[in-house]
C-alpha atoms as a PDB file:
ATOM      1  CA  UNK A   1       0.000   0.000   0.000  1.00  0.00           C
ATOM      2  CA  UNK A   2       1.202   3.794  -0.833  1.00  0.00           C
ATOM      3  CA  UNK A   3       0.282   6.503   0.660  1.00  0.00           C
ATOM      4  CA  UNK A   4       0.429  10.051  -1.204  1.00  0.00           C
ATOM      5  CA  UNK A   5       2.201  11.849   1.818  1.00  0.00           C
ATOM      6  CA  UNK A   6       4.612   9.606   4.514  1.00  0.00           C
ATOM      7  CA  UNK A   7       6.882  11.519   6.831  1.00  0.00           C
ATOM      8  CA  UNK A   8       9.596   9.553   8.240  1.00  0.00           C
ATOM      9  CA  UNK A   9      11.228  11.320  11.339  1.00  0.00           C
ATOM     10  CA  UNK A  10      14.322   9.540  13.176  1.00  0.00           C
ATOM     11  CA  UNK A  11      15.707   9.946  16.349  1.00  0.00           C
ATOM     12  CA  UNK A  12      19.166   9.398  15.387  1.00  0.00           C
ATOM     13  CA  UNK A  13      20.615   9.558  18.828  1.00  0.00           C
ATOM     14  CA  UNK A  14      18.752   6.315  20.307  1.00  0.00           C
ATOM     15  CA  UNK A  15      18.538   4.176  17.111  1.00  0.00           C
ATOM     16  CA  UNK A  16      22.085   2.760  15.237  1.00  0.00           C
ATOM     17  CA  UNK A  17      22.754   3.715  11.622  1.00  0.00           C
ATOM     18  CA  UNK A  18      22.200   0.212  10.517  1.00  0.00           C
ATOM     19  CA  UNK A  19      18.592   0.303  12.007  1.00  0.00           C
ATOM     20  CA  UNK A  20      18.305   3.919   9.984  1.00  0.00           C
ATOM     21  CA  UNK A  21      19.418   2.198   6.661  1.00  0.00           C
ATOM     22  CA  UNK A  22      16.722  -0.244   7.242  1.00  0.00           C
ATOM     23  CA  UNK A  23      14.298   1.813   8.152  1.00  0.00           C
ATOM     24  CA  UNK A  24      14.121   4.227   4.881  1.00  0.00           C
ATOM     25  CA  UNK A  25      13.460   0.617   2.205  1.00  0.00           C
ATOM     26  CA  UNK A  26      11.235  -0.363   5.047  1.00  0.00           C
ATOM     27  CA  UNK A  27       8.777   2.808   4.518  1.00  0.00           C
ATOM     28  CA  UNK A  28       9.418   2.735   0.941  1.00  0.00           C
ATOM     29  CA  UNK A  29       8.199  -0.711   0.927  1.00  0.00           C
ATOM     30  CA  UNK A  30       4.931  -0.413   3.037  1.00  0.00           C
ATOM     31  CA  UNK A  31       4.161   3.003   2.364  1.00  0.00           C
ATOM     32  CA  UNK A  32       5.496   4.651  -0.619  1.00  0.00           C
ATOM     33  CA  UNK A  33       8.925   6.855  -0.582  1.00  0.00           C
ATOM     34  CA  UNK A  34       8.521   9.547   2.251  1.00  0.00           C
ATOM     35  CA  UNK A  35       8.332  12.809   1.105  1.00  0.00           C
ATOM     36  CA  UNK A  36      10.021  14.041   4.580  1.00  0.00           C
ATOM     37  CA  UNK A  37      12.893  12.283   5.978  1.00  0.00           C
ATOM     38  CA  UNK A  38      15.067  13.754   9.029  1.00  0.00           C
ATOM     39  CA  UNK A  39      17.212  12.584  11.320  1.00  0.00           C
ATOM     40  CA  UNK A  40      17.457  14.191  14.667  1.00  0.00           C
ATOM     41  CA  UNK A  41      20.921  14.643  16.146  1.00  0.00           C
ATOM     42  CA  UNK A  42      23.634  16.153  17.367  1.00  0.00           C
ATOM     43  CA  UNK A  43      26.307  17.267  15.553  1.00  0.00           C
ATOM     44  CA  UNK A  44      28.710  14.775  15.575  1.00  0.00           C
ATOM     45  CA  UNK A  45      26.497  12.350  15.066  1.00  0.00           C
ATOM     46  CA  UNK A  46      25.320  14.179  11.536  1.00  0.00           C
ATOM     47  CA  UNK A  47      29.220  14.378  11.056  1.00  0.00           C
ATOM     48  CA  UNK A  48      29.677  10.806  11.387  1.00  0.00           C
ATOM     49  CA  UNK A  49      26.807   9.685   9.357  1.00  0.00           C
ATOM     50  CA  UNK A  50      26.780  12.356   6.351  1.00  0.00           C
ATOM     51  CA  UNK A  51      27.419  10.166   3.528  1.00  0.00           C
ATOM     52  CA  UNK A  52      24.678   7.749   5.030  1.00  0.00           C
ATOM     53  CA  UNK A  53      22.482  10.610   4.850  1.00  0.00           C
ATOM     54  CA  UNK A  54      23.175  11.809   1.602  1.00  0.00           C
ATOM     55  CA  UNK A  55      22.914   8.295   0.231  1.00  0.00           C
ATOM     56  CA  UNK A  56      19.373   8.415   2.100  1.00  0.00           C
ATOM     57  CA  UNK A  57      17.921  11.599   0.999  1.00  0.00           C
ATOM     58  CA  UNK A  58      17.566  12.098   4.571  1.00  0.00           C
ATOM     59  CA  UNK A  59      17.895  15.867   5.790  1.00  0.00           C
ATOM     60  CA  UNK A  60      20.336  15.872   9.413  1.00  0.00           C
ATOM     61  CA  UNK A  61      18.448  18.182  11.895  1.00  0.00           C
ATOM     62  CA  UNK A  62      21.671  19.438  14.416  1.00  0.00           C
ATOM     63  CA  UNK A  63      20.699  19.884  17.831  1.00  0.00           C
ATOM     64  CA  UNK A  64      23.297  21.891  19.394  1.00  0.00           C
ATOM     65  CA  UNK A  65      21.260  22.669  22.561  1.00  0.00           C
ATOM     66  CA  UNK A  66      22.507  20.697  25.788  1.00  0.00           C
ATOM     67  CA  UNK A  67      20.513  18.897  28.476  1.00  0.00           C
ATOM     68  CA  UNK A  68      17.964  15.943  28.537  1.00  0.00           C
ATOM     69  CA  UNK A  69      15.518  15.169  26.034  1.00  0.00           C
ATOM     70  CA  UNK A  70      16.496  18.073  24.007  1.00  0.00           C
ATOM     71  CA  UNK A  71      16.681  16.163  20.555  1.00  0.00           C
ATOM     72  CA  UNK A  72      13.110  14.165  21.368  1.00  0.00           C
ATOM     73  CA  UNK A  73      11.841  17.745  22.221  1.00  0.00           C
ATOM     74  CA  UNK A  74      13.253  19.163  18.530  1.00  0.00           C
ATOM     75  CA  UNK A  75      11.812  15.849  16.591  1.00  0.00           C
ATOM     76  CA  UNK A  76       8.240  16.357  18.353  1.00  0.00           C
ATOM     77  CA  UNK A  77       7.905  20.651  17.667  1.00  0.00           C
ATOM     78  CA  UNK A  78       8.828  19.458  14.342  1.00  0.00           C
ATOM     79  CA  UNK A  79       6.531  16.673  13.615  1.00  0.00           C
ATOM     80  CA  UNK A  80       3.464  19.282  14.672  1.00  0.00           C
ATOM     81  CA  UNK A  81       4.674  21.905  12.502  1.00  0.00           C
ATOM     82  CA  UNK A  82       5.081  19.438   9.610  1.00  0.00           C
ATOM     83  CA  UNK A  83       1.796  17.522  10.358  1.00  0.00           C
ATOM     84  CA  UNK A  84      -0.016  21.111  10.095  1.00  0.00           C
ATOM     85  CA  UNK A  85       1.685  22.160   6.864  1.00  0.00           C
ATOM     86  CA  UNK A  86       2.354  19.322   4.966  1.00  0.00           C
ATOM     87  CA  UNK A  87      -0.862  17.475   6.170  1.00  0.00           C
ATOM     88  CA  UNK A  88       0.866  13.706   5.676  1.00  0.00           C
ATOM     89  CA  UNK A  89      -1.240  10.858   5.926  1.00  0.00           C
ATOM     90  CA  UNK A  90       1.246   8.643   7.913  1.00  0.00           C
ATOM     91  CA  UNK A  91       4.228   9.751  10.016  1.00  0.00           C
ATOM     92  CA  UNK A  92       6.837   7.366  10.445  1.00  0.00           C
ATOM     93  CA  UNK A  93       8.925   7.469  14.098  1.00  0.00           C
ATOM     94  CA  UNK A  94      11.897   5.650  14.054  1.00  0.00           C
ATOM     95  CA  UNK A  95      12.586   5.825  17.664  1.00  0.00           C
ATOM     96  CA  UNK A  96      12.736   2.494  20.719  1.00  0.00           C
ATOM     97  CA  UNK A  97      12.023   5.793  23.262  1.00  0.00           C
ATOM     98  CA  UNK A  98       8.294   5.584  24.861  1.00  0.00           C
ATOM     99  CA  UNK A  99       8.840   8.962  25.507  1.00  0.00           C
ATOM    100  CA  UNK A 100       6.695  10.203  22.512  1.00  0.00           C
ATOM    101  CA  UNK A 101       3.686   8.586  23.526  1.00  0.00           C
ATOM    102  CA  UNK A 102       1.791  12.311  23.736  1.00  0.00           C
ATOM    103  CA  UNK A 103       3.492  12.575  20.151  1.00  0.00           C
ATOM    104  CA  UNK A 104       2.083   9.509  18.986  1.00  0.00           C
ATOM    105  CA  UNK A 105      -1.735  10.726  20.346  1.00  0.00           C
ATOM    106  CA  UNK A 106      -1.754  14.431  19.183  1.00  0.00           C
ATOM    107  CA  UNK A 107      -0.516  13.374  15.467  1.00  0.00           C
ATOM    108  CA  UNK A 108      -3.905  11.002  15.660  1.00  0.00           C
ATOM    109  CA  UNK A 109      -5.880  13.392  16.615  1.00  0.00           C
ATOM    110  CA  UNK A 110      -4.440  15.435  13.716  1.00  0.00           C
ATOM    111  CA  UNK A 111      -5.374  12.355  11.493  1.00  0.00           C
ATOM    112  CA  UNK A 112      -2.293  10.931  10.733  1.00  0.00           C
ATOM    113  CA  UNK A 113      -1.924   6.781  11.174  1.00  0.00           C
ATOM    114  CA  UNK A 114       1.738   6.797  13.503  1.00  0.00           C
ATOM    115  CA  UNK A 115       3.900   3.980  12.715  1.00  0.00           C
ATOM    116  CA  UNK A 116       6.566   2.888  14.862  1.00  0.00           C
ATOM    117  CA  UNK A 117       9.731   1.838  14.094  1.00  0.00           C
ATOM    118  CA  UNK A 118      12.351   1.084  16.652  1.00  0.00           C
ATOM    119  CA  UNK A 119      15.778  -1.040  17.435  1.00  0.00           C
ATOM    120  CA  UNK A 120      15.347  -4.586  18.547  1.00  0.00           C
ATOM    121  CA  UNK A 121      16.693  -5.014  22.502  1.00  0.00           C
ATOM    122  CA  UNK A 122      16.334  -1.759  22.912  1.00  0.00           C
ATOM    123  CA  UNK A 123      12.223  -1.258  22.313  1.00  0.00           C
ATOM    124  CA  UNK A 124       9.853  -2.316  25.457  1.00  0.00           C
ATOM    125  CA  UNK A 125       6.529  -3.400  25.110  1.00  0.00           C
ATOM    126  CA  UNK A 126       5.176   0.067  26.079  1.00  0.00           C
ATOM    127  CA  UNK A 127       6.608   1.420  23.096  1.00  0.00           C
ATOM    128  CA  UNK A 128       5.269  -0.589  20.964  1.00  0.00           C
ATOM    129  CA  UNK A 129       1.761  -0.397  22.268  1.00  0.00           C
ATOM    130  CA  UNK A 130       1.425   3.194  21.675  1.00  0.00           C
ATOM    131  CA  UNK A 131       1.481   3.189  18.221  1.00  0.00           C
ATOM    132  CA  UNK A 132      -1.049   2.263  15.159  1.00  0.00           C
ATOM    133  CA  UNK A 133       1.785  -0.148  14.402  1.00  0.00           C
ATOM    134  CA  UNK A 134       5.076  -1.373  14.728  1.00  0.00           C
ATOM    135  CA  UNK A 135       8.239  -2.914  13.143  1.00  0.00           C
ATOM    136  CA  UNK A 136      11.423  -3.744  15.344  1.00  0.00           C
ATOM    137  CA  UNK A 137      14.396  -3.854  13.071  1.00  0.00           C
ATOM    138  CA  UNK A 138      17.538  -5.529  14.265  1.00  0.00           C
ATOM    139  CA  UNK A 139      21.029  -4.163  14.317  1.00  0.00           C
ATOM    140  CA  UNK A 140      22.584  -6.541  11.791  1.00  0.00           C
ATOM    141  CA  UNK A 141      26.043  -5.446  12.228  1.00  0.00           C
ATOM    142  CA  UNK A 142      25.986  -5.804  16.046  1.00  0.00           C
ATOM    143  CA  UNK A 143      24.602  -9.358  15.303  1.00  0.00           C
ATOM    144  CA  UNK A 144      27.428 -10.305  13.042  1.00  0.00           C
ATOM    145  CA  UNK A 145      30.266  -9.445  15.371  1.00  0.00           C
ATOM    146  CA  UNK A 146      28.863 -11.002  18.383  1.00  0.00           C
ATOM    147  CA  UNK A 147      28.156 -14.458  16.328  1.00  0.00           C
ATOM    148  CA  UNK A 148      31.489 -15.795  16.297  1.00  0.00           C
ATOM    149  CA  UNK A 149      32.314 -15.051  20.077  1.00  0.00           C
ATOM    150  CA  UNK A 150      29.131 -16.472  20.937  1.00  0.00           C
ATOM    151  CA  UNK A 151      30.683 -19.639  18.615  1.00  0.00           C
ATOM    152  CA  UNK A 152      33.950 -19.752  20.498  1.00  0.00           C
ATOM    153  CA  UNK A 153      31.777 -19.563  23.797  1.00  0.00           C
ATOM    154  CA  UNK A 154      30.232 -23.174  22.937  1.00  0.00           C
ATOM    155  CA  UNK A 155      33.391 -24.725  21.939  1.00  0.00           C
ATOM    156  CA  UNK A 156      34.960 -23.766  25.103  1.00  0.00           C
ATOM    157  CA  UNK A 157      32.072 -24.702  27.128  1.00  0.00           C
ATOM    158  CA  UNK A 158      32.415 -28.535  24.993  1.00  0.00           C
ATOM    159  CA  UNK A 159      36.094 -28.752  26.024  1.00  0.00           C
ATOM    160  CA  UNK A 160      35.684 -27.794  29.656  1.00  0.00           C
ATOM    161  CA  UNK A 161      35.110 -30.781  32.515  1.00  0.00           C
ATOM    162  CA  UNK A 162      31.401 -31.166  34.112  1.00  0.00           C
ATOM    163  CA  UNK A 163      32.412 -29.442  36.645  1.00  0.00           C
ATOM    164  CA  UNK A 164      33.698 -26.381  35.176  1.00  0.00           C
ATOM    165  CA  UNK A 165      30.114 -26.253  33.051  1.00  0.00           C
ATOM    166  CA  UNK A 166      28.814 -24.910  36.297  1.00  0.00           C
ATOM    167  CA  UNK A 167      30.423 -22.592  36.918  1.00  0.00           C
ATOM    168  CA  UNK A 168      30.230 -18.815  37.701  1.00  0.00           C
ATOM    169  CA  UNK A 169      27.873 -15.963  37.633  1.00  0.00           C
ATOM    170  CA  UNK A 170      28.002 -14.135  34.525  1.00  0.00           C
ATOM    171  CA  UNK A 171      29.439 -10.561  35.233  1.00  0.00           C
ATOM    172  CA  UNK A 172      25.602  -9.359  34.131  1.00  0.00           C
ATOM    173  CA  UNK A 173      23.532 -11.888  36.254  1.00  0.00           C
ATOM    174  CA  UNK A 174      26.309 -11.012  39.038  1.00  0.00           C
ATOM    175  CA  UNK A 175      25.286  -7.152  38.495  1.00  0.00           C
ATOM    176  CA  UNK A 176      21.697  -8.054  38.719  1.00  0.00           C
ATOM    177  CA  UNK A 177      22.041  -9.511  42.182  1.00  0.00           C
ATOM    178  CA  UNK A 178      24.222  -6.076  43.185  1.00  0.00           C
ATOM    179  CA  UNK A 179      21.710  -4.217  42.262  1.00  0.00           C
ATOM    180  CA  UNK A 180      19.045  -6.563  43.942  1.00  0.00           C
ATOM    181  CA  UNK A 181      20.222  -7.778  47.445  1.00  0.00           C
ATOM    182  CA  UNK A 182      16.840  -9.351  48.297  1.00  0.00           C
ATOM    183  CA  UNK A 183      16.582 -11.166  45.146  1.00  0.00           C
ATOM    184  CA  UNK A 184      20.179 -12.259  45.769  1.00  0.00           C
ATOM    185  CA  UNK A 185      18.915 -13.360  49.452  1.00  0.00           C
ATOM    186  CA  UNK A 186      16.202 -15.511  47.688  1.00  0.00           C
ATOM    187  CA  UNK A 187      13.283 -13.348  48.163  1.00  0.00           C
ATOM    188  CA  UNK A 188      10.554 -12.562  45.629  1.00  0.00           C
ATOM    189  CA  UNK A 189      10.711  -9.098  43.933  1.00  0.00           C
ATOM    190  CA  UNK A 190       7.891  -7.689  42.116  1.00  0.00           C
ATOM    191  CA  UNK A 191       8.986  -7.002  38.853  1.00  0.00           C
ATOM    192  CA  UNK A 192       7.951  -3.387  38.623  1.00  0.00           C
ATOM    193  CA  UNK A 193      10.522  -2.319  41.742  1.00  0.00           C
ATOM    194  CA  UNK A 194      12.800  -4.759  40.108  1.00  0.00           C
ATOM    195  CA  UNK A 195      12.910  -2.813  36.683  1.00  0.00           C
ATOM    196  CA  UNK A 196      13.121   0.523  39.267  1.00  0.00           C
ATOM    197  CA  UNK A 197      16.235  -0.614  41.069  1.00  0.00           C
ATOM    198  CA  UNK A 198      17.832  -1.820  37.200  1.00  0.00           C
ATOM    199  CA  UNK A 199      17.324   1.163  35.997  1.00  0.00           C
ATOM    200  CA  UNK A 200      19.485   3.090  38.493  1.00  0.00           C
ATOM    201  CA  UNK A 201      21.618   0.547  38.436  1.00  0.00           C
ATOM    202  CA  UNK A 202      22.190   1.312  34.157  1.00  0.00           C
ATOM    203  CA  UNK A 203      21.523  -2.506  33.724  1.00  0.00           C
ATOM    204  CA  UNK A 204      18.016  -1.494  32.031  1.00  0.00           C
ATOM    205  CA  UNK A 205      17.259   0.870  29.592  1.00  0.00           C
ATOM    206  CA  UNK A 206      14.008   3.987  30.393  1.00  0.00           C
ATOM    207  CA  UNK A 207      12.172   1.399  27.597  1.00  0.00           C
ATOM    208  CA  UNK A 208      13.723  -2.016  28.362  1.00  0.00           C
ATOM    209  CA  UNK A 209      12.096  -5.192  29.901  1.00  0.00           C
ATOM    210  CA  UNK A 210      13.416  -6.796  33.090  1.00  0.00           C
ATOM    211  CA  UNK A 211      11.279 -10.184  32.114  1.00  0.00           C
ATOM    212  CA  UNK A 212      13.460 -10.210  29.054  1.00  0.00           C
ATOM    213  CA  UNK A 213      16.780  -8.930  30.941  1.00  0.00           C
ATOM    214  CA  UNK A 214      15.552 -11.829  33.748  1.00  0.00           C
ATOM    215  CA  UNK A 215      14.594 -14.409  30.899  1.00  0.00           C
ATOM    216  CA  UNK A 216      18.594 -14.233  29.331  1.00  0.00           C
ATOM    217  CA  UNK A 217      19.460 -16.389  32.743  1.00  0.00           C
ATOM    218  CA  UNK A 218      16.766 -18.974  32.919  1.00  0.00           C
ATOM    219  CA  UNK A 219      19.079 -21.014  35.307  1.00  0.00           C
ATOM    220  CA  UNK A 220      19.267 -18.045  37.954  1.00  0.00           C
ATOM    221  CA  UNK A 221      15.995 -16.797  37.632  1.00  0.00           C
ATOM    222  CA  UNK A 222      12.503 -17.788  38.127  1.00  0.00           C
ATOM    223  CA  UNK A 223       9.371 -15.974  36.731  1.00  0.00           C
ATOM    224  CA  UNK A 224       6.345 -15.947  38.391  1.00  0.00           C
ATOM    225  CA  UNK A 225       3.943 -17.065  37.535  1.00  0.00           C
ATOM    226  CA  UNK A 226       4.618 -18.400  34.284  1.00  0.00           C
ATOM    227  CA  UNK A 227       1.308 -17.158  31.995  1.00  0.00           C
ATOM    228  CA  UNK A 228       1.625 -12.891  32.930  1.00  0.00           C
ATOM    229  CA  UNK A 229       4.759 -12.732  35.533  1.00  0.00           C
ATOM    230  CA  UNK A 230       4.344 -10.115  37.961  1.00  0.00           C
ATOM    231  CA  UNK A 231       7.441 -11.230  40.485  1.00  0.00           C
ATOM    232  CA  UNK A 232      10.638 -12.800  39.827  1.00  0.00           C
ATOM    233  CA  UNK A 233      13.279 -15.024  42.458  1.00  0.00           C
ATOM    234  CA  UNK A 234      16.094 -16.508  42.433  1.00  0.00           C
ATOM    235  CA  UNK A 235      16.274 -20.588  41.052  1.00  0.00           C
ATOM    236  CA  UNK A 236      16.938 -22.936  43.625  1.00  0.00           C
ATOM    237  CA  UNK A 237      20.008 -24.799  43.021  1.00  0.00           C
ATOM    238  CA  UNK A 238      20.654 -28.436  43.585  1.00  0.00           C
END
């Protein structure tokens, strides 16, 4: 289906330039070739990526002001400015931030259809929700470097004795427990203060899931209960 008027507006500061490069065949495919497309950054970020956006058609939009949220503040004036002059019939965010939920609602009520598109293990469920629709778009080169270390892991793992195969914490599980001394005691946590106490911690992202974080060490952790989890504990070892 194409669409006679598509924005595409990126927040260039929370999704990778391999995500961005997806993202612009993605639209054209679904939606017809945007007639807008900006990136939001700062300006070493448009530095870095100029011939990327060149090659794109897409126009950098420098934010030089300092302080939090400043670049999701620039994207979102824009995007009502644009919706009120250019009058597009679907406005493309790539973004994983839930941040722009009020974004999301006002451009509906202006009559656009908001599509979403954000970074995979970066984009939380109540990102995702807020949106008409969605498409989470992996980072492909990230993927390819970690592959063969992820490779070497298992081999070592296949040469080292049974007992060694148990063996220690991961530095990220061990984090998890720092961060959580009750859950480290063996009490339950309810996953809401848990994702409070990981997020100060810098072990979860503002949109990240602890029940994914929690599900990457199903020997360590237990989910409960197992249909909607609402708590998580520490596994009892034998």
């Amino acid at each position: 289906m194409t669409h006679d008027r598509v924005m595409l507006l990126i927040d260039a500061d929370n999704v990778s330039l391999d995500v961005i490069e997806q993202a612009v065949p993605w639209v054209q495919q679904h939606f017809g070739g945007p007639h807008v497309r900006r990136a939001y950054c700062t300006a070493e970020s448009a530095v870095k990526h100029q011939a990327a956006f060149k090659r794109l058609s897409i126009r950098p939009m420098v934010n030089l002001a300092a302080g939090k949220n400043s670049t999701d503040i620039a994207l979102a004036v824009d995007a009502i400015d644009l919706a009120t002059s250019e009058r597009p019939q679907v406005v493309v965010i790539a973004s994983s931030d839930s941040d722009f939920a009020p974004l999301v609602a006002r451009l509906r009520e202006k009559g656009c259809r908001v599509i979403g598109v954000g970074q995979e293990g970066k984009t939380g469920e109540e990102t995702i929700s807020v949106y008409d629709d969605y498409e989470v778009l992996s980072h492909r080169k990230a993927a390819a470097r970690t592959a063969p270390v992820k490779t070497a892991a298992k081999k070592r793992a296949a040469k080292a004795p049974a007992k060694k195969a148990v063996a220690a914490v991961p530095d990220k599980a061990r984090a998890i427990f720092e961060a959580l001394p009750a859950l480290a005691a063996g009490e339950s946590v309810e996953l809401r203060v848990a994702a409070e106490r990981l997020r100060d911690a810098k072990l979860l992202s503002k949109s990240g899931s602890s029940t994914k974080l929690f599900s990457q060490f199903p020997e360590l952790f237990e989910l409960r209960p197992d249909k909607q989890p609402n708590h998580v504990q520490r596994r009892a070892t034998s």
